[in-house]
Protein backbone atom coordinates (compact mmCIF):
# COMPACT_ATOMS: atom_id res chain seq x y z
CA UNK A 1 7.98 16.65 8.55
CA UNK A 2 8.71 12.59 8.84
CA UNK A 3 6.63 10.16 7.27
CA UNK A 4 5.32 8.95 10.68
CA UNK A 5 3.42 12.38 11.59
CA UNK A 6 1.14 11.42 8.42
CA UNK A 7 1.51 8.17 7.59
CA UNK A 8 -1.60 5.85 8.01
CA UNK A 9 -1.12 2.98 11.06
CA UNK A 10 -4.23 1.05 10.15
CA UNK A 11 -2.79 -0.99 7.79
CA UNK A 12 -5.36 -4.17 6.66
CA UNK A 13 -3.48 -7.13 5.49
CA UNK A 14 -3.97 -10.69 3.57
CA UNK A 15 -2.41 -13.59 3.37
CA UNK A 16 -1.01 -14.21 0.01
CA UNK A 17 -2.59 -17.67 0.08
CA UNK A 18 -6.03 -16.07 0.05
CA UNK A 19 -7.98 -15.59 -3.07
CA UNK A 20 -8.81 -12.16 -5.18
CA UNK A 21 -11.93 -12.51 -4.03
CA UNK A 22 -11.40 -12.58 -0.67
CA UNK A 23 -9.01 -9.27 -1.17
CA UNK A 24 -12.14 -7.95 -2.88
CA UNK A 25 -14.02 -8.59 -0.09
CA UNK A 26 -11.96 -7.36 2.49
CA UNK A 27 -11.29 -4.04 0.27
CA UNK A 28 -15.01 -3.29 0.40
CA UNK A 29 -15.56 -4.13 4.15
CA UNK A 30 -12.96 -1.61 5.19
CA UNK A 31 -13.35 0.29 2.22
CA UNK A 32 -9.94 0.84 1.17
CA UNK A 33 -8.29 0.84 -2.00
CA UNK A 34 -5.43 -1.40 -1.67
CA UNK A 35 -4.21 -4.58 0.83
CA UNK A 36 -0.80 -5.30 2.29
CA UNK A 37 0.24 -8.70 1.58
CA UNK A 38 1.65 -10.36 4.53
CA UNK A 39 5.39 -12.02 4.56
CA UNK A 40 5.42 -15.54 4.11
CA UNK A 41 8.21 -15.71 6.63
CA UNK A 42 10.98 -13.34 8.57
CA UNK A 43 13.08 -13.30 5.24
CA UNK A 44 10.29 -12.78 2.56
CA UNK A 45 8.76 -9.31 1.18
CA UNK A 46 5.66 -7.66 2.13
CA UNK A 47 3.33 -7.10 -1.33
CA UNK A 48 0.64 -4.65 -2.27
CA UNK A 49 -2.53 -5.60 -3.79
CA UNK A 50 -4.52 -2.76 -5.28
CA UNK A 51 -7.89 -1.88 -7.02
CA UNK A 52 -5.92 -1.38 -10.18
CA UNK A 53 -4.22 -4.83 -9.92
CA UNK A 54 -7.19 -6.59 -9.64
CA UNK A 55 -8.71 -5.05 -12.57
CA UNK A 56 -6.24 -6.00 -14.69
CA UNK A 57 -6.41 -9.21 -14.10
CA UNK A 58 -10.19 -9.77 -14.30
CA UNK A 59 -11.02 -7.68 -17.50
CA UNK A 60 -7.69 -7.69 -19.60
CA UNK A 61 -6.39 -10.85 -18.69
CA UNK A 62 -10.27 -12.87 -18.17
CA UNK A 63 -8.69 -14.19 -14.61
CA UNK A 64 -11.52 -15.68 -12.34
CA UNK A 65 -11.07 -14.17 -8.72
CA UNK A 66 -12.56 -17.26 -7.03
CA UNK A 67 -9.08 -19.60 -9.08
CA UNK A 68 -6.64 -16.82 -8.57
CA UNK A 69 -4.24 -16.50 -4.90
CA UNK A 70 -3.47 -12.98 -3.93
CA UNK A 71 0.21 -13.75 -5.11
CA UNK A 72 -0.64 -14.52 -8.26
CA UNK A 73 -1.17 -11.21 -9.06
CA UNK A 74 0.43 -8.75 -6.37
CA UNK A 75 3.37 -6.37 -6.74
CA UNK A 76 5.98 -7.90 -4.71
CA UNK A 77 8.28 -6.60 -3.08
CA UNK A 78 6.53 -3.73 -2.48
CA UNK A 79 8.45 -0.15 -1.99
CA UNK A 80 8.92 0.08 1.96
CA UNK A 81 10.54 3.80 3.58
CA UNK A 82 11.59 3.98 7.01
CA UNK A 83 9.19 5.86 8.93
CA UNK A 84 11.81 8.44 9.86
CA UNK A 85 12.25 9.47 6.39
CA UNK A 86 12.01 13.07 5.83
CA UNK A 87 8.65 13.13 3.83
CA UNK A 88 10.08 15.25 0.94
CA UNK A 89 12.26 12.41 -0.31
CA UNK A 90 9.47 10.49 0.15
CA UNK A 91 7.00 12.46 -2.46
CA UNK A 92 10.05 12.64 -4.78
CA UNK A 93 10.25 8.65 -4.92
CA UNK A 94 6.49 8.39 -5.47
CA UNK A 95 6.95 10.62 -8.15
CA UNK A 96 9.58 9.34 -10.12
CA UNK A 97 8.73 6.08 -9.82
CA UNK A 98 4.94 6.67 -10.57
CA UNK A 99 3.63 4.96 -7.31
CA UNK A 100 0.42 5.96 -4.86
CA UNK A 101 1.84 4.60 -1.83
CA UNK A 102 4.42 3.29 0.08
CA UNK A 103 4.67 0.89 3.04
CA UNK A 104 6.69 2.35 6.04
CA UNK A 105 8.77 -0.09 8.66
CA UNK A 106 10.33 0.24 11.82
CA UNK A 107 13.14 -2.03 12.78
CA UNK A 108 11.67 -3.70 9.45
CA UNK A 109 8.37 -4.35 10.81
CA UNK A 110 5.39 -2.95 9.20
CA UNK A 111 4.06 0.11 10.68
CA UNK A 112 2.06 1.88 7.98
CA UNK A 113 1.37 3.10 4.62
CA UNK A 114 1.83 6.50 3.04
CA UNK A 115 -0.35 7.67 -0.14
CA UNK A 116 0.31 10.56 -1.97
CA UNK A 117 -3.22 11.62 -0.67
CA UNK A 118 -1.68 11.81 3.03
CA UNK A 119 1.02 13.82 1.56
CA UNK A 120 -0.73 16.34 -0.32
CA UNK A 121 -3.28 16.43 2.51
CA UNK A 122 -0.49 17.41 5.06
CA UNK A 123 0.75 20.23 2.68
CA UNK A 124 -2.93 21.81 2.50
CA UNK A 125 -3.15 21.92 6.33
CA UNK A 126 0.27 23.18 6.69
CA UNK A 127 -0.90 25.80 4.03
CA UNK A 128 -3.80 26.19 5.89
CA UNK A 129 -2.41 27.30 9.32
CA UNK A 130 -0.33 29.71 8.03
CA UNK A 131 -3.16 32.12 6.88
């Protein structure tokens, strides 16, 4: 199985300009969890912006999201796997390294995002069909 039979295409991104707030905002209306933060230009990173970053920043470090940019606080460069990654390696990385999700590219352009959730989710229906 390759990351792009589960991966997630509907990726919502931000600008890295715009405030915590806004990424607040635009979490809720889609109802997501976490934001891809767009490249400045061709030769920056993409970032990640997540529920968990945000949280940090407002109760541990008292940061006011209408004062703070999305790049303040991001994780940047995010992790990024090629799409035709076999998805084993894949659930390995997020393991070891501790992380949720990854962004996937194709001829490094962004394409998606892969969550542990998709992952585990693909194993149950493959676990599924076979009874």
């Amino acid at each position: 199985m390759l990351v792009k039979d589960i991966m997630k295409s509907n990726v919502v991104t931000i600008s890295a300009l715009a405030t915590v707030r806004e990424a607040m905002q635009k979490m809720r209306q889609h109802g997501i969890k976490s934001l891809v933060v767009e490249k400045g230009n061709e030769h920056d990173a993409y970032g990640l912006i997540t529920y968990t970053d945000i949280l940090k920043t407002i109760v541990a470090e008292e940061g006011d999201i209408d004062l703070l940019n999305v790049y303040d606080i991001c994780a940047k460069p995010a992790l990024i796997v090629s799409r035709e990654l076999d998805v084993k390696y894949v659930a390995k990385l997020m393991v070891n390294m501790s992380l949720p999700r990854i962004l996937v590219t194709s001829a490094n352009e962004l394409v998606g995002i892969i969550t542990m959730n998709d992952i585990v989710g693909a194993i149950l229906e493959m676990a599924d069909g076979d009874c």
